[in-house]
N, C-alpha and C. Protein backbone atom coordinates (compact mmCIF):
# COMPACT_ATOMS: atom_id res chain seq x y z
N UNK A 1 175.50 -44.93 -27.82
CA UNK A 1 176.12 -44.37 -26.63
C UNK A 1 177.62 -44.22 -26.86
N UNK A 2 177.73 -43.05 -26.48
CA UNK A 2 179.62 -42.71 -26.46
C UNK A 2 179.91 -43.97 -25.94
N UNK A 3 181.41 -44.56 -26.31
CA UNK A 3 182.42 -44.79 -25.14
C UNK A 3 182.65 -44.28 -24.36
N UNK A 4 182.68 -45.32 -23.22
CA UNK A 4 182.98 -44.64 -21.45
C UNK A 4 181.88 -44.69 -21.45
N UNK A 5 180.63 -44.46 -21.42
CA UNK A 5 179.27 -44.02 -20.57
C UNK A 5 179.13 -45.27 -20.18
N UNK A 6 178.85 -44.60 -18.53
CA UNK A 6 178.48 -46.08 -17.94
C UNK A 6 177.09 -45.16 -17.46
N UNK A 7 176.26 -45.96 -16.88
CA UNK A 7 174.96 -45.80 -16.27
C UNK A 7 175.26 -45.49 -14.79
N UNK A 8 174.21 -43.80 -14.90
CA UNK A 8 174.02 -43.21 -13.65
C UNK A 8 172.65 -43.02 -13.13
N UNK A 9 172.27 -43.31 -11.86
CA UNK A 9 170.79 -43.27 -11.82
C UNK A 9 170.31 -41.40 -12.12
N UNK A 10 168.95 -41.61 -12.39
CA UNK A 10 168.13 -39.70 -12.56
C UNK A 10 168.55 -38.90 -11.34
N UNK A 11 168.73 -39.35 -9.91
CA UNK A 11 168.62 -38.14 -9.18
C UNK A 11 170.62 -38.10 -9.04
N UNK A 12 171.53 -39.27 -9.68
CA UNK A 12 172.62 -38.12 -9.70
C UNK A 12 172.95 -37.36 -10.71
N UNK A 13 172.01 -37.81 -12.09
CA UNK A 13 172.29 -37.13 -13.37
C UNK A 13 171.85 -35.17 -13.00
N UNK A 14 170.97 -35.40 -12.23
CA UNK A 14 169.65 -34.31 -11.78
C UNK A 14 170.87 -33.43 -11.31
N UNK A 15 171.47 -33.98 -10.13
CA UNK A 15 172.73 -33.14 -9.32
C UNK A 15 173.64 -32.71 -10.06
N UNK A 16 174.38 -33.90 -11.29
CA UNK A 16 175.09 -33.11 -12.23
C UNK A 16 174.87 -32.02 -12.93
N UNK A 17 173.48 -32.32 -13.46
CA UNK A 17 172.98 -31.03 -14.22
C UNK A 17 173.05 -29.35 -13.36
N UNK A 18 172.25 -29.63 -12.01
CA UNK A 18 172.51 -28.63 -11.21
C UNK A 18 173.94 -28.25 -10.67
N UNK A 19 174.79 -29.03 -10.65
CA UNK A 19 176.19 -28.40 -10.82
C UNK A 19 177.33 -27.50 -12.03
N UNK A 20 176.64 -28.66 -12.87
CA UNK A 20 177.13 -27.81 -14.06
C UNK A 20 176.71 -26.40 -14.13
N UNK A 21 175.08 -26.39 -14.54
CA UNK A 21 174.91 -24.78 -14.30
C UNK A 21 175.58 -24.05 -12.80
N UNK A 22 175.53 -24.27 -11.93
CA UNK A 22 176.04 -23.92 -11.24
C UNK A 22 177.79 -23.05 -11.36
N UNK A 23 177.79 -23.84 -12.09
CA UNK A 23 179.79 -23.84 -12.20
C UNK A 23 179.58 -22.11 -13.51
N UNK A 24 178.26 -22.01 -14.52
CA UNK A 24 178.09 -21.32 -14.99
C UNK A 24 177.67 -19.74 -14.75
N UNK A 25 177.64 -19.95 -13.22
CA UNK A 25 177.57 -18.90 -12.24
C UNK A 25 175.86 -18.38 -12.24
N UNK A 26 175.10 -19.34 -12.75
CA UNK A 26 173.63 -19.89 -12.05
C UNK A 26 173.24 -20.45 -11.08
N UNK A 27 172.46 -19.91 -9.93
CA UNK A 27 171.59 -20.82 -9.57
C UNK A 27 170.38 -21.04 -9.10
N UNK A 28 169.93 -22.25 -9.01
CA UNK A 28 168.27 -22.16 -8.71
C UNK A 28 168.19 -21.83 -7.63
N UNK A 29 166.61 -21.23 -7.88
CA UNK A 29 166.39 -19.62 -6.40
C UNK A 29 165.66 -21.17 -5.85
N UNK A 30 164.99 -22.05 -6.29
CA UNK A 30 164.18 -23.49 -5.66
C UNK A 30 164.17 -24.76 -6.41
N UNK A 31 164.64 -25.74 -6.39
CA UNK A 31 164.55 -27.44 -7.31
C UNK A 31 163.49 -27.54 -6.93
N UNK A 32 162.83 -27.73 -7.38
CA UNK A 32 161.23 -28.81 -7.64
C UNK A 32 161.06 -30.07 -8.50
N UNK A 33 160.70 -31.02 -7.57
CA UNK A 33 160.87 -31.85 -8.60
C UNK A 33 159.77 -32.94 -7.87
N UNK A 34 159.03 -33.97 -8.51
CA UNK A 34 157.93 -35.18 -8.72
C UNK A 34 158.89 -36.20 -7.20
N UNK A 35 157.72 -37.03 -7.28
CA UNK A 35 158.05 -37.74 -6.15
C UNK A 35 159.18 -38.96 -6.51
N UNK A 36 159.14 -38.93 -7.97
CA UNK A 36 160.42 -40.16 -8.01
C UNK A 36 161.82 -39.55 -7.38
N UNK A 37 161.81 -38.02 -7.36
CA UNK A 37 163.05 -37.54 -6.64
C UNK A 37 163.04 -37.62 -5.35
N UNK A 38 161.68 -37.03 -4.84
CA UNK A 38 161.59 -36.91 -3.54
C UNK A 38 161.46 -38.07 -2.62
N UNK A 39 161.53 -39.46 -3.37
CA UNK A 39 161.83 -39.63 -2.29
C UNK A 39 163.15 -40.68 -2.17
N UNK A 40 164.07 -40.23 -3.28
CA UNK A 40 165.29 -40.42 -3.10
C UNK A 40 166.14 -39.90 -1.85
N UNK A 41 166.51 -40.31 -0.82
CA UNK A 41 167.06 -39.29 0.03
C UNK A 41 168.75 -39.04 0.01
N UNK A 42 169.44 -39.89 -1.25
CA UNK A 42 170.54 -39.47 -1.23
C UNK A 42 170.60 -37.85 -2.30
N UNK A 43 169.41 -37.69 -2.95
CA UNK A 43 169.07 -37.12 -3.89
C UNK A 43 168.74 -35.85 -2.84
N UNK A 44 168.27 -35.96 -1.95
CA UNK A 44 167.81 -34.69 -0.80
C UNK A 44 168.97 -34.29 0.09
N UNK A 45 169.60 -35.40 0.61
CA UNK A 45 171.36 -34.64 0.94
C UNK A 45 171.96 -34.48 0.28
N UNK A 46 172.17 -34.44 -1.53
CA UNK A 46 172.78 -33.65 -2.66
C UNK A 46 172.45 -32.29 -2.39
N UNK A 47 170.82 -32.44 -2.49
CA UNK A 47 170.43 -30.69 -2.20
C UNK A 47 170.74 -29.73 -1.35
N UNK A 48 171.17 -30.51 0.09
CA UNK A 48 171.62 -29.88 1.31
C UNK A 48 172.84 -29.79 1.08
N UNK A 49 173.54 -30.98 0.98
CA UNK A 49 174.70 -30.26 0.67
C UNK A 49 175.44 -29.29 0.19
N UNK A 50 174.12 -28.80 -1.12
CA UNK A 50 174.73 -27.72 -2.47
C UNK A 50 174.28 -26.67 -1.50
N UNK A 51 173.48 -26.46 -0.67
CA UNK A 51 172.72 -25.20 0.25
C UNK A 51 171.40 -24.68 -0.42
N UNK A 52 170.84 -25.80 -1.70
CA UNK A 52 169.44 -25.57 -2.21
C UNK A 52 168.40 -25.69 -2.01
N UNK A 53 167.32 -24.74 -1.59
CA UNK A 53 166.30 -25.16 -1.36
C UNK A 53 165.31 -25.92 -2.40
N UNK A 54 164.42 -26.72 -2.05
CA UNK A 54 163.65 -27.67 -2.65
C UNK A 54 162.40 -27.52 -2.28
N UNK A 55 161.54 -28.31 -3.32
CA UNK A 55 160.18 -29.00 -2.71
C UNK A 55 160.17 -29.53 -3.10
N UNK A 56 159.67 -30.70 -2.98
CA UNK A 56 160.01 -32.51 -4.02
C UNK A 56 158.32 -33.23 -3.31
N UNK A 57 157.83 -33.36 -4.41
CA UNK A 57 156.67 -34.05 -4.05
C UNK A 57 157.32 -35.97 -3.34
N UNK A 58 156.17 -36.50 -2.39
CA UNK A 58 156.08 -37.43 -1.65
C UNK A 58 155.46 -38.47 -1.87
N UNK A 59 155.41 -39.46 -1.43
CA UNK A 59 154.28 -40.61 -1.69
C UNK A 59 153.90 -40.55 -0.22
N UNK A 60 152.65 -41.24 -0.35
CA UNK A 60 152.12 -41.74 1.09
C UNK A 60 152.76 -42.50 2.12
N UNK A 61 153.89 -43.44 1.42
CA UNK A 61 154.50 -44.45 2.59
C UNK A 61 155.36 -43.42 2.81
N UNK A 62 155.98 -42.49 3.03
CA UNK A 62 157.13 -41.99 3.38
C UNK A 62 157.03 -41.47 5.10
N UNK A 63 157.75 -41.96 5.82
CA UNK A 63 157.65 -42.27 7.03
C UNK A 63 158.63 -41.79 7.78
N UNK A 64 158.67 -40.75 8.98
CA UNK A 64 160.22 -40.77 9.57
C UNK A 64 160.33 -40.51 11.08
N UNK A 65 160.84 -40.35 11.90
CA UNK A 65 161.06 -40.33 13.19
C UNK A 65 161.26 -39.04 13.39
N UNK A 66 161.43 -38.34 14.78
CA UNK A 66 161.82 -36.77 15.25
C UNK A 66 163.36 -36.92 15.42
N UNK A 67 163.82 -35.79 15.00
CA UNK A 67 165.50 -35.37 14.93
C UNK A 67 165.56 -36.01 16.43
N UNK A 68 164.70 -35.67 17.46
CA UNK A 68 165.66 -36.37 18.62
C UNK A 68 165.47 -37.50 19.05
N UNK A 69 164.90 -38.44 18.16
CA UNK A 69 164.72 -39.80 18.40
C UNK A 69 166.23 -40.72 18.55
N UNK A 70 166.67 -41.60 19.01
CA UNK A 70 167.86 -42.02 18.31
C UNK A 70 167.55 -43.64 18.55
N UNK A 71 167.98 -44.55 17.76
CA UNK A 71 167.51 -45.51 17.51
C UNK A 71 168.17 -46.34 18.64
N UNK A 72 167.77 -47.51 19.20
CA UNK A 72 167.93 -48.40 20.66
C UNK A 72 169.04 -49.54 20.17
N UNK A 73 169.88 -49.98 20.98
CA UNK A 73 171.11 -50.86 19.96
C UNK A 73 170.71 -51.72 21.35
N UNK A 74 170.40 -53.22 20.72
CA UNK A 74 170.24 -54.18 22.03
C UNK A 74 171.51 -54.58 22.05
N UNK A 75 171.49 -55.36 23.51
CA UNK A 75 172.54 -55.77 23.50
C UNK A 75 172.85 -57.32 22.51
N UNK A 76 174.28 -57.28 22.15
CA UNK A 76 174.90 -58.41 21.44
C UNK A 76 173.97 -59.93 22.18
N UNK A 77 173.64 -60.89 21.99
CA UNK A 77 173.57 -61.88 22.57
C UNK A 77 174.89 -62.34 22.47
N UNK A 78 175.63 -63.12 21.77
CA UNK A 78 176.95 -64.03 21.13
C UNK A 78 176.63 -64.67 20.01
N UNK A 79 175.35 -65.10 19.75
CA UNK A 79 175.15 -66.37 18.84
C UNK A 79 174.66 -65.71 17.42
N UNK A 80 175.20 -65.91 16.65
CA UNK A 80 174.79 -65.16 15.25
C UNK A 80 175.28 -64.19 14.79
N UNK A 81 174.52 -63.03 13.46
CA UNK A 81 174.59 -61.49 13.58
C UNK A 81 174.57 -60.73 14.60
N UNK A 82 175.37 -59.92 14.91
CA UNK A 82 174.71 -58.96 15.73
C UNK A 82 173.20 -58.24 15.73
N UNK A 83 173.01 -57.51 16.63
CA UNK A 83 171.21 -57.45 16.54
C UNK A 83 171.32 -55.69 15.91
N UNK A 84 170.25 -55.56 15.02
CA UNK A 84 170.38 -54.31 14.36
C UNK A 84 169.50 -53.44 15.47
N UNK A 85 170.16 -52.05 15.11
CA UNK A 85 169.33 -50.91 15.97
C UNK A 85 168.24 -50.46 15.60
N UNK A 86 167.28 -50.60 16.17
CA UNK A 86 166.08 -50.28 15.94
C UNK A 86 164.88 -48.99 16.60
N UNK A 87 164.27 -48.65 16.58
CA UNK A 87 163.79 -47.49 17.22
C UNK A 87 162.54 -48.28 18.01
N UNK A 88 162.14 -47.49 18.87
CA UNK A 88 160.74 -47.98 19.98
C UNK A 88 159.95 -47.55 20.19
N UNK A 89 160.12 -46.21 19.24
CA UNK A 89 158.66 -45.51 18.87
C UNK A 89 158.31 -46.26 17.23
N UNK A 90 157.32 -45.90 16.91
CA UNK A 90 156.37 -45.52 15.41
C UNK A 90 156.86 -44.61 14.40
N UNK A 91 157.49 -44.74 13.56
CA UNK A 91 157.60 -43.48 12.76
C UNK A 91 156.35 -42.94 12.22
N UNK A 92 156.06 -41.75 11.46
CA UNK A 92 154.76 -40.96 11.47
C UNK A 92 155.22 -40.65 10.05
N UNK A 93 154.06 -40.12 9.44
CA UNK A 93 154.00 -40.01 8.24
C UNK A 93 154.89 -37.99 8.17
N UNK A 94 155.50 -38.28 6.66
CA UNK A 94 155.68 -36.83 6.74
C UNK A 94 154.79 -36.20 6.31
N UNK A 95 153.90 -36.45 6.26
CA UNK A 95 152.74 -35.52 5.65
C UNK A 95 152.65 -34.92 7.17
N UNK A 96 152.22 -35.61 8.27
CA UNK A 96 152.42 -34.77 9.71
C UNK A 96 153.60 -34.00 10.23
N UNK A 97 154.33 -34.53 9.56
CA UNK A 97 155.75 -33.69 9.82
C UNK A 97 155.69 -32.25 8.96
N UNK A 98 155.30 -32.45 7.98
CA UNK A 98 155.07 -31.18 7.30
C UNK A 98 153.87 -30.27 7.98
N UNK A 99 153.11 -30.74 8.37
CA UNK A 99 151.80 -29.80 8.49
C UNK A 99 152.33 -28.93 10.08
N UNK A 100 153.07 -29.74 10.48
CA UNK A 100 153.45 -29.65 11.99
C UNK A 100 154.49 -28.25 12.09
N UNK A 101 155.20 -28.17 10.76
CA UNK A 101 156.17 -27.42 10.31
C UNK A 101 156.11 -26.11 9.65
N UNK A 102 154.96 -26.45 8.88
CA UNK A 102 153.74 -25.46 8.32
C UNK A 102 153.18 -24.70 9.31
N UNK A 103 152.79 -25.38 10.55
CA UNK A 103 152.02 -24.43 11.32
C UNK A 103 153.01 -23.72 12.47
N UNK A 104 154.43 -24.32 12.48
CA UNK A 104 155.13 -23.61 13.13
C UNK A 104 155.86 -22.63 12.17
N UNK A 105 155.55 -22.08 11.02
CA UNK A 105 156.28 -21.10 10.30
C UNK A 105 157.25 -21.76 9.63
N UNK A 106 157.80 -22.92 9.07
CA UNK A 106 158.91 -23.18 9.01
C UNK A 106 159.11 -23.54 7.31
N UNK A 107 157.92 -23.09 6.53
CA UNK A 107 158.00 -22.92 5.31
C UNK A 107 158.14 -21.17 4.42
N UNK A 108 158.80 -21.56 3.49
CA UNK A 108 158.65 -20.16 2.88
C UNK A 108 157.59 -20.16 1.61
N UNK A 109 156.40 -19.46 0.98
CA UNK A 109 155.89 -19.44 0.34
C UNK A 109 156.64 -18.76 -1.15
N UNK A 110 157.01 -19.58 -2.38
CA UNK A 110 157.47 -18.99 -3.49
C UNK A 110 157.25 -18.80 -4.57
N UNK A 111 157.02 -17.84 -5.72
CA UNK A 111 156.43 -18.54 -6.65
C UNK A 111 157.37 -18.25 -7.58
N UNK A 112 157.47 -18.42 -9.25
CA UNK A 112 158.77 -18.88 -10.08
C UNK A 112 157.82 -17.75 -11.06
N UNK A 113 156.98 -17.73 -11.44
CA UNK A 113 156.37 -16.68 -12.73
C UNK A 113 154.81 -15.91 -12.29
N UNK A 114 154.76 -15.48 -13.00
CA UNK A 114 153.52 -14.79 -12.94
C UNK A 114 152.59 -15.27 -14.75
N UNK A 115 151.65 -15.98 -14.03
CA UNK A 115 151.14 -16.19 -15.32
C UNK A 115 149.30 -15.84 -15.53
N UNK A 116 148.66 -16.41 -16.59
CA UNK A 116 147.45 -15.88 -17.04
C UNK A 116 146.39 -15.69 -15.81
N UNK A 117 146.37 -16.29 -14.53
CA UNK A 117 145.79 -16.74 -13.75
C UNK A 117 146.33 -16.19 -12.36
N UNK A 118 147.44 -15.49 -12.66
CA UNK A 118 148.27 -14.97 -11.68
C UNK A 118 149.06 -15.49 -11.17
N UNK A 119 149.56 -15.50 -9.64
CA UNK A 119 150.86 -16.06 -8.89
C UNK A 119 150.91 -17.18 -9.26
């Protein structure tokens, strides 16, 4: 290993890479990438941030609340930590969040080549 290299985890090496090309006056028309990315989520507000669209495969536990949920802050007692904010619904799987999203139009269908088998 050069001097200087210190250790960066895969999904910011991933962002570097997509910046660099970027800076080369490339860019990806979609990131795709396996679920060790997806379900990084500082790795998914990299993507938003850059204005890239994605699809990043999931695991089963991945779980989240509705944009207008907002989480319940009890009150302080005095004695201890303070009490963390917590939500009072269930979060739901995104697999329902997706299908939910899917059936309201809110995906775009893409494909990257045309190969032996077609689209």
């Amino acid at each position: 290993m050069p001097d200087g290299t210190v250790h960066q985890e895969k999904w910011r090496l991933a962002l570097g890479l997509l910046d660099n090309v970027s800076e080369r006056g490339l860019r990806a028309p979609v990131v795709v990438a396996d679920a060790g990315y997806g379900v990084s989520t500082p790795f998914r507000h990299g993507l938003e941030a850059r204005g890239l669209s994605y699809v990043l495969a999931l695991t089963r536990k991945e779980v989240a609340h509705e944009l207008s949920i907002e989480p319940y802050q009890p009150d302080y007692g005095g004695l201890g930590p303070p009490t963390l904010a917590r939500y009072r619904t269930a979060p739901r799987a995104l697999s329902l969040h997706a299908a939910e999203a899917a059936a309201a139009g809110h995906f775009t269908e893409v494909a990257w080549r045309q190969g032996s088998k077609g689209r």
